[in-house]
PDB file of N, CA and C in Angstrom:
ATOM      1  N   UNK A   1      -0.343 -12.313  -3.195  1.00  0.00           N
ATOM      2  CA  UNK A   1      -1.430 -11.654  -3.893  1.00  0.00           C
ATOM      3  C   UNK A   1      -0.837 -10.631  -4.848  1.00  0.00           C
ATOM      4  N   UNK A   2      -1.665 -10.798  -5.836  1.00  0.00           N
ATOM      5  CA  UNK A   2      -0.797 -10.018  -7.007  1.00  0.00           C
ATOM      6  C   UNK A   2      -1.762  -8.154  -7.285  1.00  0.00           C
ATOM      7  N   UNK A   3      -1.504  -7.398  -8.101  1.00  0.00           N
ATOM      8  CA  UNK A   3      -2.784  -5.987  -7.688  1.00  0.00           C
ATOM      9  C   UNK A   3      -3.822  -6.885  -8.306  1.00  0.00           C
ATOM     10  N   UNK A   4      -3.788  -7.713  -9.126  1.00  0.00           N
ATOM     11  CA  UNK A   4      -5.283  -7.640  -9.908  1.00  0.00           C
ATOM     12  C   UNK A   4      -6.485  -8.399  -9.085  1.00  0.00           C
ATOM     13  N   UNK A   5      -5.625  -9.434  -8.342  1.00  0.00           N
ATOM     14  CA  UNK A   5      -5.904 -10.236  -6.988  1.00  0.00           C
ATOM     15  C   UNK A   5      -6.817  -8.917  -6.033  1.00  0.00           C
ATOM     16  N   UNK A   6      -5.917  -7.891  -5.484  1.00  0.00           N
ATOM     17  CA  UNK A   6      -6.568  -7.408  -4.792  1.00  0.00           C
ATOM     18  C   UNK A   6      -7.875  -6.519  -5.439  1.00  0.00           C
ATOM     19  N   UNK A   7      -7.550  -5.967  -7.059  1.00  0.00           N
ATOM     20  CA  UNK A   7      -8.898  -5.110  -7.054  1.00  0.00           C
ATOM     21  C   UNK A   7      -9.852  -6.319  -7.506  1.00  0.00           C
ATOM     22  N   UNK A   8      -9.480  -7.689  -7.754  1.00  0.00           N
ATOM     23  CA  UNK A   8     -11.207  -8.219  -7.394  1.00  0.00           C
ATOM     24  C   UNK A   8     -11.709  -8.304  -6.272  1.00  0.00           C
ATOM     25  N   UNK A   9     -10.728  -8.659  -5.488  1.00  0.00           N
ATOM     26  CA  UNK A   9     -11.633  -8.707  -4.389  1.00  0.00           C
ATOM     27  C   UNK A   9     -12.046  -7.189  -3.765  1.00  0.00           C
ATOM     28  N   UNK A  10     -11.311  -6.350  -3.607  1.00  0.00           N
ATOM     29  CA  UNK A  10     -12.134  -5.098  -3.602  1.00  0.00           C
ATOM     30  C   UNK A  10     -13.425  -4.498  -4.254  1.00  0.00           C
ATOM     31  N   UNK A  11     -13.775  -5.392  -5.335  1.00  0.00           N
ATOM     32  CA  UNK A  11     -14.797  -4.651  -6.180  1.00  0.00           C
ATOM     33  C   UNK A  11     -15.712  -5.782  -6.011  1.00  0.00           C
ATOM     34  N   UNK A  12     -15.642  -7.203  -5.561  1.00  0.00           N
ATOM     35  CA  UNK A  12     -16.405  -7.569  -4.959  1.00  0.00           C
ATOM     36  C   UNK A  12     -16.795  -7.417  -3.498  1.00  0.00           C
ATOM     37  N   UNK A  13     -15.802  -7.009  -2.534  1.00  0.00           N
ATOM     38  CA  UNK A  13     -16.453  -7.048  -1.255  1.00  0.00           C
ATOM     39  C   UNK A  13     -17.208  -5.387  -1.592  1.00  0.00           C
ATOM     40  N   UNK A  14     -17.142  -4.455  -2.508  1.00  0.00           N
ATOM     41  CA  UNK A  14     -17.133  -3.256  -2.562  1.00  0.00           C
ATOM     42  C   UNK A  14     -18.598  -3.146  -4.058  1.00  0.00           C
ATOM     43  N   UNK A  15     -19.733  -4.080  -3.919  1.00  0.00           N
ATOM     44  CA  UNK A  15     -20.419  -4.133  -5.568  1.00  0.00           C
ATOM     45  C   UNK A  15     -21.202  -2.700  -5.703  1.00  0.00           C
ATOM     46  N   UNK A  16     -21.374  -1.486  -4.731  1.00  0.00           N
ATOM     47  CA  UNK A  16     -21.682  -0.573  -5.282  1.00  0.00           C
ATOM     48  C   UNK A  16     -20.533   0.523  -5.905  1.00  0.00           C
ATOM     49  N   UNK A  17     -19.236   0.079  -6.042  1.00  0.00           N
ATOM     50  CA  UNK A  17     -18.230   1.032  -6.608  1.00  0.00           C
ATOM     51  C   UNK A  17     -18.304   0.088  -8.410  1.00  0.00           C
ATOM     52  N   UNK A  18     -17.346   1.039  -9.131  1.00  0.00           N
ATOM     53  CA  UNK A  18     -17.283   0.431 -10.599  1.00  0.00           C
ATOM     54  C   UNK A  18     -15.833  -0.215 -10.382  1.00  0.00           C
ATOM     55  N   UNK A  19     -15.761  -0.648 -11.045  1.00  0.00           N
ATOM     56  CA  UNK A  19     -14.092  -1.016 -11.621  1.00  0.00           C
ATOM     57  C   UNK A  19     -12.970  -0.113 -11.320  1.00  0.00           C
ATOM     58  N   UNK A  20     -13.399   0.520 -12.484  1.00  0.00           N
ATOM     59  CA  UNK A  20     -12.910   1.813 -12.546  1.00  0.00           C
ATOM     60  C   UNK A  20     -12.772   2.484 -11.175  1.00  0.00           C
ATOM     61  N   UNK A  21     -13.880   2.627 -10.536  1.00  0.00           N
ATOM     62  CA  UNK A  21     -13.383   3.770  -9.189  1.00  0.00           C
ATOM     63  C   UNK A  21     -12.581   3.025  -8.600  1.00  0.00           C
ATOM     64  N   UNK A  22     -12.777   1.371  -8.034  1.00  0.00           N
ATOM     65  CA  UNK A  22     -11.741   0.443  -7.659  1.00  0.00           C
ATOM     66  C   UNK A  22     -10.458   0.889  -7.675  1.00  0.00           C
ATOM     67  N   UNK A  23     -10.028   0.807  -9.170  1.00  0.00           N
ATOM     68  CA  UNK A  23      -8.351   0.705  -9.268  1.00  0.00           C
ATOM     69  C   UNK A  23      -8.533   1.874  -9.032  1.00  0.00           C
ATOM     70  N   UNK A  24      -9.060   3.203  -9.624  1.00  0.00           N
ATOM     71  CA  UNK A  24      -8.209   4.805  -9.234  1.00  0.00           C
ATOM     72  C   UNK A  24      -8.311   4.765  -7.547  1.00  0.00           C
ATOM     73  N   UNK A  25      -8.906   3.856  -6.643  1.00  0.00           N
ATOM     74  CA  UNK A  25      -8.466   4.160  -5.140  1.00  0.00           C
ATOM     75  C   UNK A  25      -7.387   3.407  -5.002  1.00  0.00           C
ATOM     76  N   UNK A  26      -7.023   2.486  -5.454  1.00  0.00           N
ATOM     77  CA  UNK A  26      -6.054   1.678  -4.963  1.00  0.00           C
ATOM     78  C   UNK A  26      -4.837   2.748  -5.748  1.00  0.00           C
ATOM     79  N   UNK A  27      -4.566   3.193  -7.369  1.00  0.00           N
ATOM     80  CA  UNK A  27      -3.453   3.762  -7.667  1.00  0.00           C
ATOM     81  C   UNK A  27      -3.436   5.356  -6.526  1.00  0.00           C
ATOM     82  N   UNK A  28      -4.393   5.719  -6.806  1.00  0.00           N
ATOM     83  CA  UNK A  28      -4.042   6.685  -5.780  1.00  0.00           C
ATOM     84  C   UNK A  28      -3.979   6.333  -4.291  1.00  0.00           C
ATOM     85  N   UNK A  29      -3.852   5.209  -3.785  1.00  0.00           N
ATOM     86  CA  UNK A  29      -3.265   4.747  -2.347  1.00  0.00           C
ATOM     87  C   UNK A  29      -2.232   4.487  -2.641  1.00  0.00           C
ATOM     88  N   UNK A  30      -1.339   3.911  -3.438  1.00  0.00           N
ATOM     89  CA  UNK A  30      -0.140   3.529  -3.788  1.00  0.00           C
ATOM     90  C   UNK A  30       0.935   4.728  -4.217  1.00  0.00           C
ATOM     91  N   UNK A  31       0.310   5.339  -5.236  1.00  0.00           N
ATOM     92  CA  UNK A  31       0.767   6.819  -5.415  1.00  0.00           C
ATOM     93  C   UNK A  31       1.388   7.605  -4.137  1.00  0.00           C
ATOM     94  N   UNK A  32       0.302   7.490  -3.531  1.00  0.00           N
ATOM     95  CA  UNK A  32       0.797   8.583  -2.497  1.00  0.00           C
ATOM     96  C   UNK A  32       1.826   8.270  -1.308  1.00  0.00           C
ATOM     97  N   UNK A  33       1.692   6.895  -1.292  1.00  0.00           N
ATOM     98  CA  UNK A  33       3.050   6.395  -0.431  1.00  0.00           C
ATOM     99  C   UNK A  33       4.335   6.259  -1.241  1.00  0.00           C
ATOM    100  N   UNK A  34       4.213   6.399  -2.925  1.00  0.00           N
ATOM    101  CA  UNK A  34       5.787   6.169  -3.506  1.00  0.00           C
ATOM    102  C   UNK A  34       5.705   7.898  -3.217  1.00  0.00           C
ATOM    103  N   UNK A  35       4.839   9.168  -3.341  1.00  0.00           N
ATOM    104  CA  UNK A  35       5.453  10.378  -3.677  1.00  0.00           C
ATOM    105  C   UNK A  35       5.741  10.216  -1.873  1.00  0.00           C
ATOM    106  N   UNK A  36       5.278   9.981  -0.976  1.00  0.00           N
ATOM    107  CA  UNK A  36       5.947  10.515   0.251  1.00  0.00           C
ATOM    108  C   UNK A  36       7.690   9.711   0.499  1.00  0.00           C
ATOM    109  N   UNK A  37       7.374   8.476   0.010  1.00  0.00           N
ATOM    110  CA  UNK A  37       8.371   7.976   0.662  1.00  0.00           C
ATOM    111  C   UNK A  37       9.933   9.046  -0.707  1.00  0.00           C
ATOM    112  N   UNK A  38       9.175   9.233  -1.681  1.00  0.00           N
ATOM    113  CA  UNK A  38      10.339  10.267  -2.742  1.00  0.00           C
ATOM    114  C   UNK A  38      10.789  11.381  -2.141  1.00  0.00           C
ATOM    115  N   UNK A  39      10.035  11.664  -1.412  1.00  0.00           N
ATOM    116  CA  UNK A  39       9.939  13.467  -0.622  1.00  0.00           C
ATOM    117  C   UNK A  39      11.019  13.370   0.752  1.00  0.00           C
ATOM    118  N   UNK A  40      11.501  11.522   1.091  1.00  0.00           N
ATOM    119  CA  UNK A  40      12.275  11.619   2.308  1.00  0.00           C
ATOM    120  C   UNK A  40      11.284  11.308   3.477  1.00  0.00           C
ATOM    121  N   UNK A  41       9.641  11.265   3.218  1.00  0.00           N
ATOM    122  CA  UNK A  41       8.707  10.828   4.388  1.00  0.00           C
ATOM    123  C   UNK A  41       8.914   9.576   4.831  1.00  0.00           C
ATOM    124  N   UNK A  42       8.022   9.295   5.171  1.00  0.00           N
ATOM    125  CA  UNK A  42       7.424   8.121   6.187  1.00  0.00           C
ATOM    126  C   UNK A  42       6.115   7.776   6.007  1.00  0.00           C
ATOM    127  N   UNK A  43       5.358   7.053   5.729  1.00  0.00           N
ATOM    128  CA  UNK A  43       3.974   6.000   5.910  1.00  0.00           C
ATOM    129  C   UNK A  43       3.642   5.700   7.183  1.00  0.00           C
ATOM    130  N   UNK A  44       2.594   5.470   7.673  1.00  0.00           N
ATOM    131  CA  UNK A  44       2.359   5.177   8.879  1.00  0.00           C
ATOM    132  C   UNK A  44       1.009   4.701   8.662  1.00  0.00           C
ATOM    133  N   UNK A  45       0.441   3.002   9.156  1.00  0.00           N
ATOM    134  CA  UNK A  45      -0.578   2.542   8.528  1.00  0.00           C
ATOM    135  C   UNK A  45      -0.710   1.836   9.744  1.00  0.00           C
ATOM    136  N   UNK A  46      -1.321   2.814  10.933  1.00  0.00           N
ATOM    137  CA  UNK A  46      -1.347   2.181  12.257  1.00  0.00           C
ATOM    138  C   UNK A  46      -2.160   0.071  12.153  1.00  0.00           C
ATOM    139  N   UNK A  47      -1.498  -0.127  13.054  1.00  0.00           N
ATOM    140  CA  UNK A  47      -1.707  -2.016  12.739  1.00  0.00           C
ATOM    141  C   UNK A  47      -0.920  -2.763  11.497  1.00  0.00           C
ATOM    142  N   UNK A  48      -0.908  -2.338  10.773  1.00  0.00           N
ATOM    143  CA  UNK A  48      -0.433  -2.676   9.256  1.00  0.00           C
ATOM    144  C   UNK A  48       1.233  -2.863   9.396  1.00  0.00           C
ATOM    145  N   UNK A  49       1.078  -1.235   9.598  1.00  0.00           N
ATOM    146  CA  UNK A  49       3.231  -1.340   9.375  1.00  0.00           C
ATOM    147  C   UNK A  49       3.480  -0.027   8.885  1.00  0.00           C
ATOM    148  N   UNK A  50       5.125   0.514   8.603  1.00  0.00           N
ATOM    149  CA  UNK A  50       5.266   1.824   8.548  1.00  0.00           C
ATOM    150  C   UNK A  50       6.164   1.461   7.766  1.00  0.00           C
ATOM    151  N   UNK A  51       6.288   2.431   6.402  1.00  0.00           N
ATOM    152  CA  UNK A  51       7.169   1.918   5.194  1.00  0.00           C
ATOM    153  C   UNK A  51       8.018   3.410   5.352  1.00  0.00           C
ATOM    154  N   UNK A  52       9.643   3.175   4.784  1.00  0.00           N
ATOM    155  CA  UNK A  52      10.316   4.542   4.941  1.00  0.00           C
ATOM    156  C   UNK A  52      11.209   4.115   4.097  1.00  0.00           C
ATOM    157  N   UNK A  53      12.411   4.770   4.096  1.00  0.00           N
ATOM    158  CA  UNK A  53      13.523   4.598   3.206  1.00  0.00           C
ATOM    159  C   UNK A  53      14.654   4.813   4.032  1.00  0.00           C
ATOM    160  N   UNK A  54      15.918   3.866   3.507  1.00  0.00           N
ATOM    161  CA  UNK A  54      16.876   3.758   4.313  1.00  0.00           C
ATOM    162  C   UNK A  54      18.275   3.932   3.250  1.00  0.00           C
ATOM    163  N   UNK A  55      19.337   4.596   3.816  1.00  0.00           N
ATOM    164  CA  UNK A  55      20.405   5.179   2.734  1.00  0.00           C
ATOM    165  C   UNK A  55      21.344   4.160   3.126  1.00  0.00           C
ATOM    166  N   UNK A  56      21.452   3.869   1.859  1.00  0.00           N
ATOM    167  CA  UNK A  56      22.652   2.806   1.456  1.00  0.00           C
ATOM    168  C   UNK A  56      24.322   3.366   1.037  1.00  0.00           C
ATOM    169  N   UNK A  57      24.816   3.273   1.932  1.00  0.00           N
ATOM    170  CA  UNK A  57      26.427   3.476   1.785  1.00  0.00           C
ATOM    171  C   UNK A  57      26.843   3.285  -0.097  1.00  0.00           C
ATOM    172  N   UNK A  58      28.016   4.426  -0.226  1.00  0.00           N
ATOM    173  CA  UNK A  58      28.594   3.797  -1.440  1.00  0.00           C
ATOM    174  C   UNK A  58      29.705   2.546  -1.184  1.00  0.00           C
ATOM    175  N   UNK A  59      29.898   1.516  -2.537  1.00  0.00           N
ATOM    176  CA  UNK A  59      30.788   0.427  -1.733  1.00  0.00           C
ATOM    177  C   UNK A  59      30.998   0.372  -3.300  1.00  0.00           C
ATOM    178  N   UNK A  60      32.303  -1.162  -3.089  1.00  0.00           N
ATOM    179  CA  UNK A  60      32.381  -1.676  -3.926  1.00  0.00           C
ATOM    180  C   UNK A  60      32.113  -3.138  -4.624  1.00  0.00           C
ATOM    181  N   UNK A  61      31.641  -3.263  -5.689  1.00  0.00           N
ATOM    182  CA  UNK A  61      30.431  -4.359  -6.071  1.00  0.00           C
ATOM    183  C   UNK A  61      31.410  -4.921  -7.103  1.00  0.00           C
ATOM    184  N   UNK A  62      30.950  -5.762  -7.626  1.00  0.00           N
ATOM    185  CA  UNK A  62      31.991  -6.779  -8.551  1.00  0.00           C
ATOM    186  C   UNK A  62      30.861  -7.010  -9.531  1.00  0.00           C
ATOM    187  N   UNK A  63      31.514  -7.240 -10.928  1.00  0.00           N
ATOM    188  CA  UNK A  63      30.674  -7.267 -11.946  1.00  0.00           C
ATOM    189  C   UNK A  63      30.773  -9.481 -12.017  1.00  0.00           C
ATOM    190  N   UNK A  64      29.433  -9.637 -11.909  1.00  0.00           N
ATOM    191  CA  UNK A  64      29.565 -11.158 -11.814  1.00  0.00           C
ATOM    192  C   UNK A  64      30.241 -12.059 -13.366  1.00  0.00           C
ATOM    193  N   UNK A  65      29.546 -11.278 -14.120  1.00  0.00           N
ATOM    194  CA  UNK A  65      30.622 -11.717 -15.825  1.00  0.00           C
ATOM    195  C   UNK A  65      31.873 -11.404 -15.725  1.00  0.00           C
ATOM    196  N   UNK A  66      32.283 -10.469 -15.416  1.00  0.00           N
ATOM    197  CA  UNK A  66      33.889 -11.009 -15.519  1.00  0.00           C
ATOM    198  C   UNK A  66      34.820 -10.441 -14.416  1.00  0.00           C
ATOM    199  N   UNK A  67      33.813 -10.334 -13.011  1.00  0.00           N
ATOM    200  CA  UNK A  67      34.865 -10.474 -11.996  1.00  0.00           C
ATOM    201  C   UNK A  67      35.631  -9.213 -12.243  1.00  0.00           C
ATOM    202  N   UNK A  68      35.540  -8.196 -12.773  1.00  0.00           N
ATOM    203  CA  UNK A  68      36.096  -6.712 -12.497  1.00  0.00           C
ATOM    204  C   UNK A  68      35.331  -5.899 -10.955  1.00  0.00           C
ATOM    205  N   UNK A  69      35.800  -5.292 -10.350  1.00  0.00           N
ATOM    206  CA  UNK A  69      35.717  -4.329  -9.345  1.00  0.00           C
ATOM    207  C   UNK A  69      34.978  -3.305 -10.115  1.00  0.00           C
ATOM    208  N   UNK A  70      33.475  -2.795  -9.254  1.00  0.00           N
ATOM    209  CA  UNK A  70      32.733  -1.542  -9.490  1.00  0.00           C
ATOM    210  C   UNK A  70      31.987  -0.662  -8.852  1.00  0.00           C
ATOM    211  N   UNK A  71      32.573   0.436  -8.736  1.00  0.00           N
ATOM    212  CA  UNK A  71      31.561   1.667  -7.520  1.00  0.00           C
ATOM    213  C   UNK A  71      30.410   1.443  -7.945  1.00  0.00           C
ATOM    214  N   UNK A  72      29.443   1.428  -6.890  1.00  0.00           N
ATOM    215  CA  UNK A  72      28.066   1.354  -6.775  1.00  0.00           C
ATOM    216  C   UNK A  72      28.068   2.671  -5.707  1.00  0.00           C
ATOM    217  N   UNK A  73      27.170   3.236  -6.671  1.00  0.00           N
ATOM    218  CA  UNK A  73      27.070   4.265  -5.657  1.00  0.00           C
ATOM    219  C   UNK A  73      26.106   4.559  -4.289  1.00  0.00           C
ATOM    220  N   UNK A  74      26.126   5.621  -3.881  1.00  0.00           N
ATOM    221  CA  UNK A  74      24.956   5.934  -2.832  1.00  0.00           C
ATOM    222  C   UNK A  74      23.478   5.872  -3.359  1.00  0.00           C
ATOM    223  N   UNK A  75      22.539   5.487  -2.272  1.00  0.00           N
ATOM    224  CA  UNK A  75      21.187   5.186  -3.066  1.00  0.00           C
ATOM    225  C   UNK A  75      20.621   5.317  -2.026  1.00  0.00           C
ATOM    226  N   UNK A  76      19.034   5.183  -1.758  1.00  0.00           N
ATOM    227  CA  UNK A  76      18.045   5.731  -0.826  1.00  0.00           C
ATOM    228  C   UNK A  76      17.506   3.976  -1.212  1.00  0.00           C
ATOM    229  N   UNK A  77      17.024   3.061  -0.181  1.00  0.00           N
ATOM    230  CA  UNK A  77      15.901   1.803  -0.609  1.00  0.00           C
ATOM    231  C   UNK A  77      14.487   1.936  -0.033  1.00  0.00           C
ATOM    232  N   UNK A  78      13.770   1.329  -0.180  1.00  0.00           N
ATOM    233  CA  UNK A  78      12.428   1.379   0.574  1.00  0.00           C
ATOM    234  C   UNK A  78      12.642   0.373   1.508  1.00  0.00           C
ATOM    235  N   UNK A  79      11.535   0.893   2.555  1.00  0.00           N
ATOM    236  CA  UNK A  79      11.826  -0.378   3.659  1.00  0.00           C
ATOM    237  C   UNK A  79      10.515  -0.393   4.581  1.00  0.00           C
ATOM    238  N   UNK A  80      10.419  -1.646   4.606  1.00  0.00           N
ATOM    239  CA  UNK A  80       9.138  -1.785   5.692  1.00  0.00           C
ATOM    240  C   UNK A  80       8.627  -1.859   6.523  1.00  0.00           C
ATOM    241  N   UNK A  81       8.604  -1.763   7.823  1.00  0.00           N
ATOM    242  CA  UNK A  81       8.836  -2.417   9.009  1.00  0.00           C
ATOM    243  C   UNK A  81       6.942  -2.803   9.634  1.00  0.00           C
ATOM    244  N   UNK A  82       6.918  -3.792   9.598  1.00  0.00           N
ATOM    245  CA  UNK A  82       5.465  -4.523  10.255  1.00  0.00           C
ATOM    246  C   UNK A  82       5.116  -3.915  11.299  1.00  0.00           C
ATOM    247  N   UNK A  83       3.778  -4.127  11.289  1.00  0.00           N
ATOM    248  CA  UNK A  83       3.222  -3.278  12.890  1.00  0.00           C
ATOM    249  C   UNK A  83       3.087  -4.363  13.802  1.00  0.00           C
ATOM    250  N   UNK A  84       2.590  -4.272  14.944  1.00  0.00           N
ATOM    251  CA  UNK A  84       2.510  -5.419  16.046  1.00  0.00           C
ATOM    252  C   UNK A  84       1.306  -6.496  15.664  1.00  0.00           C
ATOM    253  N   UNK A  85       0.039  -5.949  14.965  1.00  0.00           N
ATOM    254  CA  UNK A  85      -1.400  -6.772  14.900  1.00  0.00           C
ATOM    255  C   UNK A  85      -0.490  -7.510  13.430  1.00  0.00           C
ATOM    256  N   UNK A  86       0.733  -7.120  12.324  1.00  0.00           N
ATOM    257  CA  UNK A  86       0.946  -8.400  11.104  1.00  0.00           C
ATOM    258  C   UNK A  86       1.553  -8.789  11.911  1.00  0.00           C
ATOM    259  N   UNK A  87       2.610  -8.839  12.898  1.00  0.00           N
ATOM    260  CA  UNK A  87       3.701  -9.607  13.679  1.00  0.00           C
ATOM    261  C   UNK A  87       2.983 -10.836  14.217  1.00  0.00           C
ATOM    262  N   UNK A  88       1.713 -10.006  15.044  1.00  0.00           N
ATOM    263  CA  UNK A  88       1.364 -11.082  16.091  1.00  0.00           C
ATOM    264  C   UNK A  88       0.881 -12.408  14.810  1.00  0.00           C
ATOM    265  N   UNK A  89      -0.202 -11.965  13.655  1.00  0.00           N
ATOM    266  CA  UNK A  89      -1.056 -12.714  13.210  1.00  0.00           C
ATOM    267  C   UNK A  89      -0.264 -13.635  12.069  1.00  0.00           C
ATOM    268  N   UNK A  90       0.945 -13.535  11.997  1.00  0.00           N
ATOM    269  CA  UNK A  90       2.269 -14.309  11.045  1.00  0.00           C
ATOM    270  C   UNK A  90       2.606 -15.582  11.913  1.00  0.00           C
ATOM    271  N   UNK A  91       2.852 -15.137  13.173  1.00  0.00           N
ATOM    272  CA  UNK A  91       3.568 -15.819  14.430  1.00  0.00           C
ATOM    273  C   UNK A  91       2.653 -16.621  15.300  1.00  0.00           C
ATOM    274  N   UNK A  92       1.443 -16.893  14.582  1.00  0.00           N
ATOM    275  CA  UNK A  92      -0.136 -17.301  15.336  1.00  0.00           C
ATOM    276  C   UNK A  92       0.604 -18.988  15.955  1.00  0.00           C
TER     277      UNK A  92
END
């Protein structure tokens, strides 16, 4: 499902909101899990799943064009981990 996927169907299961209020709930649901997870938080979307960030070692990476050696540095990723009610209902 792609966002535009989800705000139709939000604004149809939802026909007394506008469009408009639609997407500003969904950007501001999204918003607020990229500023927590920026801040070093945690998400927590009991049933759903809990999204966080995980620190990635510095190493060394190889440039695929011409096979030279290159520091990649330290970095923070996002990460997701499923709750038990997506686990169970994947694994049906």
């Amino acid at each position: 499902m792609i966002r535009s996927e989800l705000l139709k169907k939000l604004e149809n299961e939802n026909p007394d909101l506008k469009a408009e209020e639609v997407e500003k709930i969904v950007d501001t649901f999204f918003n607020q899990i990229i500023e927590r997870l920026a801040s070093g938080g945690r998400v927590e979307l009991r049933g759903f799943g809990a999204f966080s960030t995980r620190e990635r070692a510095p190493r060394k990476g190889r440039n695929p064009r011409t096979g030279e050696s290159v520091d990649v540095p330290a970095k923070r990723a996002p990460y997701f981990k499923p709750g038990k009610e997506v686990r169970q209902r994947l694994n049906k």
